[in-house]
Protein backbone atom coordinates (compact mmCIF):
# COMPACT_ATOMS: atom_id res chain seq x y z
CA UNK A 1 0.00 0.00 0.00
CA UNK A 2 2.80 2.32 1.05
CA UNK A 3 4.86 1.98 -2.29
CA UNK A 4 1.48 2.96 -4.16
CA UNK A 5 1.31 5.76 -2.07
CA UNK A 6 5.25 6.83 -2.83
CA UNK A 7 4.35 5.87 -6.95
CA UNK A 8 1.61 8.07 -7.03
CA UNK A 9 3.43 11.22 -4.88
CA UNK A 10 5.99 10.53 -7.63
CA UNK A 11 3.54 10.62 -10.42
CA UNK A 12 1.71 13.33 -9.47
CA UNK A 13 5.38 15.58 -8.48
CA UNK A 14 6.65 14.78 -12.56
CA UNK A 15 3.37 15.83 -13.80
CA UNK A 16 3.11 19.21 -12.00
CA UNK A 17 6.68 19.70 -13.21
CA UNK A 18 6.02 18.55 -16.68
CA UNK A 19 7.85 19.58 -18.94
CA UNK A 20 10.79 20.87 -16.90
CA UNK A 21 11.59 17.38 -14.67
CA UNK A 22 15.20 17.94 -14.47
CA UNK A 23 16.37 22.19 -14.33
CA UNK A 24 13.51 24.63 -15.38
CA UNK A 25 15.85 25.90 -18.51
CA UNK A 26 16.49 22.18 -19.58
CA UNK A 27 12.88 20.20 -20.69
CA UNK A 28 13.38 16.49 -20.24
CA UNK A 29 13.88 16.51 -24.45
CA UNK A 30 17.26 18.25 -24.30
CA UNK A 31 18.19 16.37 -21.13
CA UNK A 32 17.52 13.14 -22.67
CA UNK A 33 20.64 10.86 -23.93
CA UNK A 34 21.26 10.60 -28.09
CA UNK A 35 19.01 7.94 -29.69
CA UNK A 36 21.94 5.83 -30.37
CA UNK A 37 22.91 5.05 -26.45
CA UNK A 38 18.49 4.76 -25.47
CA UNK A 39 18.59 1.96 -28.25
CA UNK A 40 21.60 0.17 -27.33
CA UNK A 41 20.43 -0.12 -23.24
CA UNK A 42 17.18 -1.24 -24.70
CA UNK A 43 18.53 -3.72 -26.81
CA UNK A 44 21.49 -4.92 -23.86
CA UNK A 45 18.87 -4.71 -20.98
CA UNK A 46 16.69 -8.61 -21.69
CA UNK A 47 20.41 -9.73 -21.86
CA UNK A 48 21.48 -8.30 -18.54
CA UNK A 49 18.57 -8.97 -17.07
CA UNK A 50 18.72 -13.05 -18.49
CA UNK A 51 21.93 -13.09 -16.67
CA UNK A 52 20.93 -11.49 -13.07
CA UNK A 53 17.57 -12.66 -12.24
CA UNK A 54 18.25 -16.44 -12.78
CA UNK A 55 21.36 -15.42 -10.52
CA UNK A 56 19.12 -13.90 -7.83
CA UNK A 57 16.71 -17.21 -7.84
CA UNK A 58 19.74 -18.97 -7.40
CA UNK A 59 21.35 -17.15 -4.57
CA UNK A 60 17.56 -17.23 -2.87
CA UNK A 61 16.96 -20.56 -3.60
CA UNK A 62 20.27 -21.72 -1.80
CA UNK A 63 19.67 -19.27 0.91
CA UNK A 64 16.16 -20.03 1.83
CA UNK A 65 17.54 -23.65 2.76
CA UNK A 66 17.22 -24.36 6.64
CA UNK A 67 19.69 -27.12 6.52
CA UNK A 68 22.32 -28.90 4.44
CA UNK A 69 21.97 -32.59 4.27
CA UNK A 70 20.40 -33.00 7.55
CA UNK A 71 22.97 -31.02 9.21
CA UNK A 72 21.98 -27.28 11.06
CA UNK A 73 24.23 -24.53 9.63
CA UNK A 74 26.43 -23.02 12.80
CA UNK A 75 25.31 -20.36 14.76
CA UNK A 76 26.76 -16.83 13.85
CA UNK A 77 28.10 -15.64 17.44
CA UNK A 78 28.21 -11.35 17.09
């Protein structure tokens, strides 16, 4: 509920500001990178994000594990 809340303070902040998000004498146009570098993130970004979710599931998935074979993992003493 609370990150709704946060999106739409967000939302409605850009709008009020719209067309001037970033400086008032720069519109978010000018501000904007060249077409060449939007395109190329676009086209890298499935890639990178192939690469780090399965990661995360991974890291989770080994994580979430209580135990190892039957055996307790040891006690962190801090």
């Amino acid at each position: 509920m609370r990150s709704g809340q946060i999106l739409l303070l967000l939302t409605a902040w850009a709008v009020t500001q719209w067309p001037f998000i970033v400086y008032s004498d720069i519109d978010l146009h000018t501000a904007a990178a060249p077409a060449a570098t939007l395109t190329f993130i676009l086209a890298t970004l499935p890639l990178g994000m192939g690469l780090v979710l399965p990661s995360l599931w991974l890291l989770f998935a080994v994580l979430r594990k209580a135990t190892s074979h039957g055996v307790a993992p040891p006690c962190l003493v801090g």
